[in-house]
PDB file of N, CA and C in Angstrom:
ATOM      1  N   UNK A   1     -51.767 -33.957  10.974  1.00  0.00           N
ATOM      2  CA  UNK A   1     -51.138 -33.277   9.868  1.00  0.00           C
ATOM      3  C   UNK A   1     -50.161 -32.256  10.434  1.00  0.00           C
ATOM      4  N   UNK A   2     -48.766 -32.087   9.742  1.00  0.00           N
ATOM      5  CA  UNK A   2     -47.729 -31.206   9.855  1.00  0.00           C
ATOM      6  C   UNK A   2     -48.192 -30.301   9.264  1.00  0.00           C
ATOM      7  N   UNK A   3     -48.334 -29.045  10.119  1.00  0.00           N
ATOM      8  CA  UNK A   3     -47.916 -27.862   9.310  1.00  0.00           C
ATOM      9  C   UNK A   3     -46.776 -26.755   9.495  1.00  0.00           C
ATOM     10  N   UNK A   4     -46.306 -26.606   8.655  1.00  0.00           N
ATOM     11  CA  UNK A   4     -44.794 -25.637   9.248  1.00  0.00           C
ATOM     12  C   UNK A   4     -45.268 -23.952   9.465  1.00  0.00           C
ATOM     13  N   UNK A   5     -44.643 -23.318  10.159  1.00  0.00           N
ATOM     14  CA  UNK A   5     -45.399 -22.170  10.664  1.00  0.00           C
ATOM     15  C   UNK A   5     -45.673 -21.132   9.650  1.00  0.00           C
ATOM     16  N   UNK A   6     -44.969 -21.284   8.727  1.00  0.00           N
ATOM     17  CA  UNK A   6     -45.826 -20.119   7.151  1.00  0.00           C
ATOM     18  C   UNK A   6     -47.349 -20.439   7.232  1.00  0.00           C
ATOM     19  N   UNK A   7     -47.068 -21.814   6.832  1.00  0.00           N
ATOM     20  CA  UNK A   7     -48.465 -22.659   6.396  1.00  0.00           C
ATOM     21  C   UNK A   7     -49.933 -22.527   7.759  1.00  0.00           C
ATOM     22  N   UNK A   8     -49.430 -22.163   8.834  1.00  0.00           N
ATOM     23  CA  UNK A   8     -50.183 -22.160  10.031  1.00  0.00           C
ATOM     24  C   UNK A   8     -50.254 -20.736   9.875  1.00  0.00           C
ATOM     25  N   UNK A   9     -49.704 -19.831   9.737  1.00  0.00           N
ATOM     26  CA  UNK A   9     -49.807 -18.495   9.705  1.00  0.00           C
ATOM     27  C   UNK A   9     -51.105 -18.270   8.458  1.00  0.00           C
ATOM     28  N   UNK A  10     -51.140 -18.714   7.735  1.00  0.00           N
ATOM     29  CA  UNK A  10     -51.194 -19.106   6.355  1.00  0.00           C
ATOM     30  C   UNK A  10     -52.917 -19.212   6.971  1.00  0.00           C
ATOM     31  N   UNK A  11     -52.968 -20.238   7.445  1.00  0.00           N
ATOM     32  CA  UNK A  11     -54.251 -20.821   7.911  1.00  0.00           C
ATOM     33  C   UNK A  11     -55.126 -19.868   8.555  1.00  0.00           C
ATOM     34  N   UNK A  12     -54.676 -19.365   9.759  1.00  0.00           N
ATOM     35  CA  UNK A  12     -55.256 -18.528  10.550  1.00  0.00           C
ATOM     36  C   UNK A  12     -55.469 -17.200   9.890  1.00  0.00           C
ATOM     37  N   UNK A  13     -54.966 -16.605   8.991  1.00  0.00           N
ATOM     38  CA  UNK A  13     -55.143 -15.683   8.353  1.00  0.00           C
ATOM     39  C   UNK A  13     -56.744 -15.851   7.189  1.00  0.00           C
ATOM     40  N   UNK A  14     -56.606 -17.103   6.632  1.00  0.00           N
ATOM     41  CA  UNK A  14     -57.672 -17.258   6.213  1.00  0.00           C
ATOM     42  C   UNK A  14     -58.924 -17.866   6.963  1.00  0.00           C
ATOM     43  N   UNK A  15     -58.893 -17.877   8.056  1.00  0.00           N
ATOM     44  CA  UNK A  15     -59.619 -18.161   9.028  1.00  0.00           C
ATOM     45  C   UNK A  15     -60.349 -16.760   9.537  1.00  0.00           C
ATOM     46  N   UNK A  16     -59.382 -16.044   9.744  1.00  0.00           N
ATOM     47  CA  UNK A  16     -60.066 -14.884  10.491  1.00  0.00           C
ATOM     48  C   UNK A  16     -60.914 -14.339   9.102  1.00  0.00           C
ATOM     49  N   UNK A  17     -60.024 -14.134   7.567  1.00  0.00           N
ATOM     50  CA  UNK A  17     -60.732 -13.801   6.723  1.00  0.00           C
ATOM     51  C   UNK A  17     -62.409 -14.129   6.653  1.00  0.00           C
ATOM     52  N   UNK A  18     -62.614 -15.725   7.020  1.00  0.00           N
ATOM     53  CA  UNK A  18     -63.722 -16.310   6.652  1.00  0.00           C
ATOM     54  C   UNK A  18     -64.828 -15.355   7.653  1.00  0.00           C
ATOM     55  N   UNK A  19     -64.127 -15.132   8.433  1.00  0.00           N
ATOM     56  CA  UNK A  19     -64.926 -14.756   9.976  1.00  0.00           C
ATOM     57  C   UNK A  19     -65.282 -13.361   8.975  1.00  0.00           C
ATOM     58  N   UNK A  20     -64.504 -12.776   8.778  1.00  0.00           N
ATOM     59  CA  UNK A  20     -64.700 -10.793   8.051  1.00  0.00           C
ATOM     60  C   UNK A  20     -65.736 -11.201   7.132  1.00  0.00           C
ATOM     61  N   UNK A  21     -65.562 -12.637   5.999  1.00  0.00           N
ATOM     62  CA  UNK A  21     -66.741 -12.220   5.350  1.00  0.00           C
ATOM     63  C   UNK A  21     -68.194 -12.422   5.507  1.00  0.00           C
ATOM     64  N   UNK A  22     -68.323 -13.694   6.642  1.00  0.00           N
ATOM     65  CA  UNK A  22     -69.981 -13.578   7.648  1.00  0.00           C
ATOM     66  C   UNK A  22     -70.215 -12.586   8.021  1.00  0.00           C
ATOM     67  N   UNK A  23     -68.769 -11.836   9.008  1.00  0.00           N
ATOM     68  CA  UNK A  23     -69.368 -10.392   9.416  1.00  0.00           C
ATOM     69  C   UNK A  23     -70.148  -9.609   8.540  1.00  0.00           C
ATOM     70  N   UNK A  24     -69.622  -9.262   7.416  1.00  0.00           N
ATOM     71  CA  UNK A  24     -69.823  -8.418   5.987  1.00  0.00           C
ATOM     72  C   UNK A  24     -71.122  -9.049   5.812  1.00  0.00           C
ATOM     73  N   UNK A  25     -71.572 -10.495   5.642  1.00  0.00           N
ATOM     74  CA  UNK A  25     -72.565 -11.036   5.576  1.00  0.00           C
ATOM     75  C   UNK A  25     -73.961 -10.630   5.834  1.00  0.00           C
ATOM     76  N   UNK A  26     -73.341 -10.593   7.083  1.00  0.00           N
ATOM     77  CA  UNK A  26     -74.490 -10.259   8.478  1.00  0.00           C
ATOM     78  C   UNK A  26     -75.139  -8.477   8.320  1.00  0.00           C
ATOM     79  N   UNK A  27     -73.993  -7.881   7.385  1.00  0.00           N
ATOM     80  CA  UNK A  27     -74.799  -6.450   7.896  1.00  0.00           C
ATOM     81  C   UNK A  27     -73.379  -5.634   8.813  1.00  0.00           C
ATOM     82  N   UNK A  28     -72.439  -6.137   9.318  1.00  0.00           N
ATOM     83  CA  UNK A  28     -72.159  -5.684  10.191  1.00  0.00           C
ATOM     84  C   UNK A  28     -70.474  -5.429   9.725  1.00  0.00           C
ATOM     85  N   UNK A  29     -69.855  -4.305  10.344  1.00  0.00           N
ATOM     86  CA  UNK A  29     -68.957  -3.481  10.161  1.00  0.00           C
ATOM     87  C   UNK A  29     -67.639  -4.483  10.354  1.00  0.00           C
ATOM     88  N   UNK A  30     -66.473  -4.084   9.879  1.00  0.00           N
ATOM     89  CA  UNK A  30     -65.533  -4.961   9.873  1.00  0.00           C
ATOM     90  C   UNK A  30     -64.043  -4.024  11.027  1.00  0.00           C
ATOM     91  N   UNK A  31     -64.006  -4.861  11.753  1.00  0.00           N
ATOM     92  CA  UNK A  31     -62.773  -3.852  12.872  1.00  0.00           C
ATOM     93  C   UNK A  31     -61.480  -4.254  12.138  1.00  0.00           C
ATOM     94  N   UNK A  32     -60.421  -4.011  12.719  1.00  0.00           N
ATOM     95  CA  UNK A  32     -58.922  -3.511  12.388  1.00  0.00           C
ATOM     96  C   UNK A  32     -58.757  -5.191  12.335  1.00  0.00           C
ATOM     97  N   UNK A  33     -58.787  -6.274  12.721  1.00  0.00           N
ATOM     98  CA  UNK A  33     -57.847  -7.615  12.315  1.00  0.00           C
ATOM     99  C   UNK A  33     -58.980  -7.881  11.299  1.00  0.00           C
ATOM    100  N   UNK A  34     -60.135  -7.720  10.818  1.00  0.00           N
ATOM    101  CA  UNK A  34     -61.208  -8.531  10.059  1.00  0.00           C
ATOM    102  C   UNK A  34     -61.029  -8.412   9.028  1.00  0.00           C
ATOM    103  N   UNK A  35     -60.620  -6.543   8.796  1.00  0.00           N
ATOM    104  CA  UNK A  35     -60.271  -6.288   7.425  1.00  0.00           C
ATOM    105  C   UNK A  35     -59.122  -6.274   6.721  1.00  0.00           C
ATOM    106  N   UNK A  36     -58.030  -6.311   7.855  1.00  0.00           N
ATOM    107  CA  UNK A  36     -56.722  -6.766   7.267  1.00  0.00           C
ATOM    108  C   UNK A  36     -56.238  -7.886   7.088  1.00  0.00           C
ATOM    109  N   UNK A  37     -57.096  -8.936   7.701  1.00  0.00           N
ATOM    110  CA  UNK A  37     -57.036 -10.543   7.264  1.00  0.00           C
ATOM    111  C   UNK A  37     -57.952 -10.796   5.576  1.00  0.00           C
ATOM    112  N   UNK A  38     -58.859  -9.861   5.466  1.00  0.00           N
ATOM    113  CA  UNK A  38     -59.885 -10.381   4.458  1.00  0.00           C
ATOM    114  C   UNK A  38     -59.083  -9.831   3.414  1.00  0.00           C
ATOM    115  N   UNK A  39     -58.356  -8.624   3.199  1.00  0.00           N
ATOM    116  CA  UNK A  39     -57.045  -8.313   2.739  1.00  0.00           C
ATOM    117  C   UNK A  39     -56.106  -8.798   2.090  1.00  0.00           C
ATOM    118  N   UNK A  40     -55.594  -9.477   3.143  1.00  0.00           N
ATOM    119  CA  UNK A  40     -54.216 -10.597   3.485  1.00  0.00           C
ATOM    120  C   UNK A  40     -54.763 -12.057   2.527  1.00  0.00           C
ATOM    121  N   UNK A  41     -55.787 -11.925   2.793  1.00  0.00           N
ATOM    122  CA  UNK A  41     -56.206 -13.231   2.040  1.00  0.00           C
ATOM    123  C   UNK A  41     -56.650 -12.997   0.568  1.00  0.00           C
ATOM    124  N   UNK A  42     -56.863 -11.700   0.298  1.00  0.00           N
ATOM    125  CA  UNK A  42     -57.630 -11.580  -1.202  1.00  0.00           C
ATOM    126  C   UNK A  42     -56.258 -11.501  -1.894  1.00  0.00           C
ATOM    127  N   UNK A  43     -55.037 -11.020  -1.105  1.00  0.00           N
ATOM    128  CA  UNK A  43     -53.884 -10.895  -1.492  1.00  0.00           C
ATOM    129  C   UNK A  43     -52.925 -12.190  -1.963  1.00  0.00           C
ATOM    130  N   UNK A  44     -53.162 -13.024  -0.813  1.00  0.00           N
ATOM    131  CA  UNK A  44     -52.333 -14.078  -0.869  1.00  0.00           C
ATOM    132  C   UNK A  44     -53.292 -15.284  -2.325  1.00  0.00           C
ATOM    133  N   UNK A  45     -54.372 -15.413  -2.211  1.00  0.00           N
ATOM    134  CA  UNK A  45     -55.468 -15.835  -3.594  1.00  0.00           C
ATOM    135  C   UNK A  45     -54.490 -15.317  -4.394  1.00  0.00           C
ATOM    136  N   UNK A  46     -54.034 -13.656  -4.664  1.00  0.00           N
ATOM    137  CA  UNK A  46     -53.593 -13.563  -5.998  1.00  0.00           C
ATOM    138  C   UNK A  46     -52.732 -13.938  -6.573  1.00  0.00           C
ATOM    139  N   UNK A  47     -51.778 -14.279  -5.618  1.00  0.00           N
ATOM    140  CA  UNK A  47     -50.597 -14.482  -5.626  1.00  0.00           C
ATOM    141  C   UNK A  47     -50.879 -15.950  -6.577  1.00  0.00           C
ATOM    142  N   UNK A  48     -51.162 -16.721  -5.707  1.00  0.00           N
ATOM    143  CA  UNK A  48     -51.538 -17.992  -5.693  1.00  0.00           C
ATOM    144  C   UNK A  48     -52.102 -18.260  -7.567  1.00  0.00           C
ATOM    145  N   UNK A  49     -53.198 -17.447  -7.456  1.00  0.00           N
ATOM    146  CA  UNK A  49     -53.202 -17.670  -9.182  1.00  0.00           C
ATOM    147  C   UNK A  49     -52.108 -17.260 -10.432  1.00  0.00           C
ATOM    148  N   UNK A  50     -51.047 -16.466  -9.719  1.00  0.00           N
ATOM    149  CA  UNK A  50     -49.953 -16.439 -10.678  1.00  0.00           C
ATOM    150  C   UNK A  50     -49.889 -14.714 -10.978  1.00  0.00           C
ATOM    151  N   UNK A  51     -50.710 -13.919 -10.488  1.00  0.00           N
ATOM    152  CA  UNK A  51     -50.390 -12.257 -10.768  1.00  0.00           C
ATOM    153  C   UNK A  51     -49.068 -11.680 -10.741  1.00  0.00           C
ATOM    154  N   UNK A  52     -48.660 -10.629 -10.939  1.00  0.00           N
ATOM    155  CA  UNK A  52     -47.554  -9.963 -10.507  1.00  0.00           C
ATOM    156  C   UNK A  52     -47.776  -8.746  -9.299  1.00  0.00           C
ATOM    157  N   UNK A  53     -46.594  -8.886  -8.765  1.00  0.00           N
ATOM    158  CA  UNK A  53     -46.764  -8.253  -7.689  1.00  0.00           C
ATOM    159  C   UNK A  53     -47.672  -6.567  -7.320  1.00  0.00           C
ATOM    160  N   UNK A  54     -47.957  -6.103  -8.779  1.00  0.00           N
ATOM    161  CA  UNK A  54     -48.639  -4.809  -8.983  1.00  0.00           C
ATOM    162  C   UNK A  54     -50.084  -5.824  -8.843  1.00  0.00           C
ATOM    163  N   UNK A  55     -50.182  -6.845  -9.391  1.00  0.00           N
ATOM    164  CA  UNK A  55     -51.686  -7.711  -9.478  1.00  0.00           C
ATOM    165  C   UNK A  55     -52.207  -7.761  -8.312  1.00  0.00           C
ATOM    166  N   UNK A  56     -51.254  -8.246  -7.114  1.00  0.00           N
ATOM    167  CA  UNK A  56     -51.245  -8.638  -5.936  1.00  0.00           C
ATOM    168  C   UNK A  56     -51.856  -7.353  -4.953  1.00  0.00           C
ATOM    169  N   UNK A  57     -51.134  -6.519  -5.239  1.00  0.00           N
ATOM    170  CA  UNK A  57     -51.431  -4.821  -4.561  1.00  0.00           C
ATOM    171  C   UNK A  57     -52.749  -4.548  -4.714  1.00  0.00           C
ATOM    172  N   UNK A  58     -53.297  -4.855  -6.165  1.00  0.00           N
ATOM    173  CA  UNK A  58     -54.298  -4.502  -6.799  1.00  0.00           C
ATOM    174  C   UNK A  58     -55.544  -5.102  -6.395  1.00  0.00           C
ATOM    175  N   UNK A  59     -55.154  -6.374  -6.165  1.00  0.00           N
ATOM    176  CA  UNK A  59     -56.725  -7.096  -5.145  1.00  0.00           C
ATOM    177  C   UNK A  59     -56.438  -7.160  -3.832  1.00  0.00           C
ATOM    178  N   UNK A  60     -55.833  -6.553  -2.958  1.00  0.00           N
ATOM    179  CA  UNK A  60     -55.714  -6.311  -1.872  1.00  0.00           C
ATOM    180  C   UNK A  60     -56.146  -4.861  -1.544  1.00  0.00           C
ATOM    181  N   UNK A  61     -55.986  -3.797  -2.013  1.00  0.00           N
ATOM    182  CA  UNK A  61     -56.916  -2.974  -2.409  1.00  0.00           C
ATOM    183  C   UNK A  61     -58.226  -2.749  -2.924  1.00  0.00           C
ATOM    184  N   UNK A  62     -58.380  -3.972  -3.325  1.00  0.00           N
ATOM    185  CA  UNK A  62     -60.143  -4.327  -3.865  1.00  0.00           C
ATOM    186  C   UNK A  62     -60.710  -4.538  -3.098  1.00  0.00           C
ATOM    187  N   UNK A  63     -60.279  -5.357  -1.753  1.00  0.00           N
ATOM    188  CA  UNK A  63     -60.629  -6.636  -0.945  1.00  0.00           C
ATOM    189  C   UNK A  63     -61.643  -5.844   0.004  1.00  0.00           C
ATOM    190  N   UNK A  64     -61.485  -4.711   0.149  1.00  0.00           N
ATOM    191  CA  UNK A  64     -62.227  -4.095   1.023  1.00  0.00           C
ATOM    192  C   UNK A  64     -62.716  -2.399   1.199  1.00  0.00           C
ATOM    193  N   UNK A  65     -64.188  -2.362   1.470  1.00  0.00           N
ATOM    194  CA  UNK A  65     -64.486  -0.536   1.115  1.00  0.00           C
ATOM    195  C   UNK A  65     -64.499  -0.087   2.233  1.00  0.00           C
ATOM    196  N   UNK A  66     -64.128   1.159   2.103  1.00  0.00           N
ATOM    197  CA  UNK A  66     -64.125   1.927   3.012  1.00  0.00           C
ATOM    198  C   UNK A  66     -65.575   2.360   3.866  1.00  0.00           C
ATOM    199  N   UNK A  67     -66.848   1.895   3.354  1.00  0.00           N
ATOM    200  CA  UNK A  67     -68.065   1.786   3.818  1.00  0.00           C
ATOM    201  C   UNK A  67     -68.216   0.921   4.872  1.00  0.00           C
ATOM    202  N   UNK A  68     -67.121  -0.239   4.302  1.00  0.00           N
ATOM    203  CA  UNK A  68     -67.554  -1.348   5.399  1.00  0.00           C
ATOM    204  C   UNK A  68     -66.816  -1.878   6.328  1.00  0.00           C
ATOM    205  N   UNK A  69     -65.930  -0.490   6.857  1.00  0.00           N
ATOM    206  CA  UNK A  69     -64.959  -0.589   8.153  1.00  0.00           C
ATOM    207  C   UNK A  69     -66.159   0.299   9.818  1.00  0.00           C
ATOM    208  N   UNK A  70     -65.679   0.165  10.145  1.00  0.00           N
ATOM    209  CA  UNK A  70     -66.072   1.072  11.523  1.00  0.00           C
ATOM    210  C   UNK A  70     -65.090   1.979  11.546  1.00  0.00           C
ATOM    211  N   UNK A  71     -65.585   2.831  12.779  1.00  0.00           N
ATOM    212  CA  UNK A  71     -65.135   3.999  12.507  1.00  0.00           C
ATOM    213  C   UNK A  71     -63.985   3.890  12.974  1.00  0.00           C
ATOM    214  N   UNK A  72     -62.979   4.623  12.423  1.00  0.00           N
ATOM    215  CA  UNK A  72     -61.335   4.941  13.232  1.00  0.00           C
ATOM    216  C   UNK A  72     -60.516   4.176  12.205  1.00  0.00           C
ATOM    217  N   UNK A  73     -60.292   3.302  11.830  1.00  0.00           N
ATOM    218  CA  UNK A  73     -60.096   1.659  11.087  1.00  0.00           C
ATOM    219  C   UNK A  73     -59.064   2.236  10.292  1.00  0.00           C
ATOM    220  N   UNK A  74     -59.230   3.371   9.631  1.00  0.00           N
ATOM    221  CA  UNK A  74     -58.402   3.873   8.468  1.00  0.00           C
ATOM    222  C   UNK A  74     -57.364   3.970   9.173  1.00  0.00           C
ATOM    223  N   UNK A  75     -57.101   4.910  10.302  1.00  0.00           N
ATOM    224  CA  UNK A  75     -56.332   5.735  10.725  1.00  0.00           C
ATOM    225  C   UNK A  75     -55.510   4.481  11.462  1.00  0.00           C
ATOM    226  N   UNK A  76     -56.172   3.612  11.860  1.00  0.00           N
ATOM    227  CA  UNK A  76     -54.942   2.619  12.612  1.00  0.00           C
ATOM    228  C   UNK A  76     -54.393   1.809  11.749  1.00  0.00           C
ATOM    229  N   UNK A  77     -54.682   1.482  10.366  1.00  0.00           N
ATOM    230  CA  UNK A  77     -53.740   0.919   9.700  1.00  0.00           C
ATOM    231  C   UNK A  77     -53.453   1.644   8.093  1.00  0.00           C
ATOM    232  N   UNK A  78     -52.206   1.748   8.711  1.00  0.00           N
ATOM    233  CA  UNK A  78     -51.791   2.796   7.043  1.00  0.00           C
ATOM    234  C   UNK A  78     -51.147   2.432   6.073  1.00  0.00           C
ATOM    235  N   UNK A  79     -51.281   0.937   6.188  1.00  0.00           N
ATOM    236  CA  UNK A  79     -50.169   0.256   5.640  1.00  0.00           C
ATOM    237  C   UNK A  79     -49.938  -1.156   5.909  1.00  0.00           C
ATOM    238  N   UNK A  80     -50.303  -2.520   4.837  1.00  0.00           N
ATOM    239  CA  UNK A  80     -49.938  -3.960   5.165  1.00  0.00           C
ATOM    240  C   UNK A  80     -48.918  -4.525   4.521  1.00  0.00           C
ATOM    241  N   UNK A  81     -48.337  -4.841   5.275  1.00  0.00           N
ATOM    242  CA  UNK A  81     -46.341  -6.061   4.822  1.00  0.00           C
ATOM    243  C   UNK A  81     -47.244  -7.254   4.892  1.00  0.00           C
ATOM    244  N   UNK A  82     -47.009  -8.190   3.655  1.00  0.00           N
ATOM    245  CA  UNK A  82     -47.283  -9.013   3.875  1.00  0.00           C
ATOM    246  C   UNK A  82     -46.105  -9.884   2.673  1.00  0.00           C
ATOM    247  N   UNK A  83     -46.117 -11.276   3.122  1.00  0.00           N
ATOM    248  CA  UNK A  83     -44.991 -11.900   2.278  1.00  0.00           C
ATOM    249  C   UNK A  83     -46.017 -12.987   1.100  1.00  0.00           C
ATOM    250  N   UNK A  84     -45.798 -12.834  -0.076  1.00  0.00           N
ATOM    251  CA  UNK A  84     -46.770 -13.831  -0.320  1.00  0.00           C
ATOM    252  C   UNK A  84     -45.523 -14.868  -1.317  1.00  0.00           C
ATOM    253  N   UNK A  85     -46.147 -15.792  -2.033  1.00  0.00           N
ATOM    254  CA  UNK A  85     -45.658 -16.676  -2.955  1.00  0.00           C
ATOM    255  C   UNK A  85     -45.739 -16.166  -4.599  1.00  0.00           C
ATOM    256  N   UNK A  86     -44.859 -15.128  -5.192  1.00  0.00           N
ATOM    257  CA  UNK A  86     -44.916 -14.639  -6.627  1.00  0.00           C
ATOM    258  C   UNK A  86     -44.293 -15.951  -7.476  1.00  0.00           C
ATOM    259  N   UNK A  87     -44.247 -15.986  -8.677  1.00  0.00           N
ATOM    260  CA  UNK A  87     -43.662 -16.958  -9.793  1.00  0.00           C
ATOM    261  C   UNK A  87     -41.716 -16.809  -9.468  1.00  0.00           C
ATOM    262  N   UNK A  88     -41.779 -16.194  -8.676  1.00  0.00           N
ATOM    263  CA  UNK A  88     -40.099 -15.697  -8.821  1.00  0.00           C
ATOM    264  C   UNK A  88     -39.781 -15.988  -7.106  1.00  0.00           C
ATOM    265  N   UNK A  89     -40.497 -16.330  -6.098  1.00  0.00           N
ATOM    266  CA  UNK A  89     -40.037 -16.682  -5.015  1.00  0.00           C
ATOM    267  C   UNK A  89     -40.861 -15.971  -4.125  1.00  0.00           C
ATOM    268  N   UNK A  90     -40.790 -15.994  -2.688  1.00  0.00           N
ATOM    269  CA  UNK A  90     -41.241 -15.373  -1.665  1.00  0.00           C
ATOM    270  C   UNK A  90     -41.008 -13.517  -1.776  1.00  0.00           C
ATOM    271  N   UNK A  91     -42.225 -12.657  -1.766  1.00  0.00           N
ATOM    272  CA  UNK A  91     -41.427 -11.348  -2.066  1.00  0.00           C
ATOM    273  C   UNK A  91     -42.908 -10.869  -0.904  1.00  0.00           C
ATOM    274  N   UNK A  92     -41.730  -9.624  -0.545  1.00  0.00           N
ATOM    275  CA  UNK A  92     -42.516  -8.998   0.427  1.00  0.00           C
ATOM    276  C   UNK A  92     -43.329  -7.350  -0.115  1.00  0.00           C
ATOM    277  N   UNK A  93     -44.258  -7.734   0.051  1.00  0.00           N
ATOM    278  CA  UNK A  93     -45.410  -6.641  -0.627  1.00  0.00           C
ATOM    279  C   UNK A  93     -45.863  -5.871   0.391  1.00  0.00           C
ATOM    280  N   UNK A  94     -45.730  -4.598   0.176  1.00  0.00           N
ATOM    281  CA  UNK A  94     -46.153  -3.432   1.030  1.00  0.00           C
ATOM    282  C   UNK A  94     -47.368  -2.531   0.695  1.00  0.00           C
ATOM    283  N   UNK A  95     -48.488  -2.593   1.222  1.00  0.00           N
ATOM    284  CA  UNK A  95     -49.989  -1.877   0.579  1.00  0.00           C
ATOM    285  C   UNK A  95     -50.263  -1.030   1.660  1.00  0.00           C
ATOM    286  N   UNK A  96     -49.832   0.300   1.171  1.00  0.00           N
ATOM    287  CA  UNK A  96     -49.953   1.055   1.383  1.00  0.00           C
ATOM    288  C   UNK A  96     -51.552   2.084   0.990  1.00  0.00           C
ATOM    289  N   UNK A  97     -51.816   3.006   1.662  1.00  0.00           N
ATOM    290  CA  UNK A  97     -53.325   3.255   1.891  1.00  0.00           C
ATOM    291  C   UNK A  97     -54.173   2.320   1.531  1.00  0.00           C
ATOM    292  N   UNK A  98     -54.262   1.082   2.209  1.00  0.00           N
ATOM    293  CA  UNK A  98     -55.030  -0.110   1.859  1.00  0.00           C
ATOM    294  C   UNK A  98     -56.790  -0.061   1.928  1.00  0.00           C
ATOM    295  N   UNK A  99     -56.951   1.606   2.227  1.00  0.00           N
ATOM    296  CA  UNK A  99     -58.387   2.017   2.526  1.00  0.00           C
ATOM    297  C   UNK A  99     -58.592   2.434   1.017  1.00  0.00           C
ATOM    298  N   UNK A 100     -57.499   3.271   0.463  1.00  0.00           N
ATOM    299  CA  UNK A 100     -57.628   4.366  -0.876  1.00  0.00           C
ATOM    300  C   UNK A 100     -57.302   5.605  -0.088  1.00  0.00           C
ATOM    301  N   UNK A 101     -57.195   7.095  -0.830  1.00  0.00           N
ATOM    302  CA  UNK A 101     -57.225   7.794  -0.381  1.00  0.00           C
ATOM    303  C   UNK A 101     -58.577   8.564   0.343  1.00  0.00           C
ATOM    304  N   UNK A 102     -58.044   9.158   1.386  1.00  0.00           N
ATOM    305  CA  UNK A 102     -59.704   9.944   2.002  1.00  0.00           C
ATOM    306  C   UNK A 102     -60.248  10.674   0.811  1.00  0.00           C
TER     307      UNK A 102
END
């Protein structure tokens, strides 16, 4: 099977996601790629069902608590670009305090 490199990007992103949510599973804390893939993916789902781009922000911000990072996690990411698929074309979404505020 062809996949073109969105679609492979695409993949691995929900790959690592799957990995964040066994972690979460297990009991155990989520580091800096686990929770911004599980993120990336609750994000790109929204897209996918047809939200608007405030929709999109909105479960990407859901996707993950601040209980269930390790420690430091906040502070290294302050902010996810990610490009997803809206009803209107490819648009690039910026989620900002993707923890919430302290």
């Amino acid at each position: 099977m062809y996949l073109i490199p969105s679609e492979e990007d695409r993949l691995a992103v929900f790959t690592a996601a799957q990995l964040a949510r066994r972690s979460l599973a297990d009991g155990a804390k989520l580091n800096a790629p686990e929770a911004t893939a599980l993120i990336c993916d609750e994000m790109h789902r929204a897209a996918r069902r047809g939200v608007s781009a405030d929709g999109v922000l909105a479960a990407g911000r859901g996707a993950v608590r601040r209980e269930d990072l390790m420690d430091g996690i906040t502070a290294l990411v302050p902010e996810i670009r990610l490009e997803v698929l809206l009803d209107d074309g490819m648009r690039l979404v910026v989620l900002r305090e993707p923890w919430g505020r302290p």
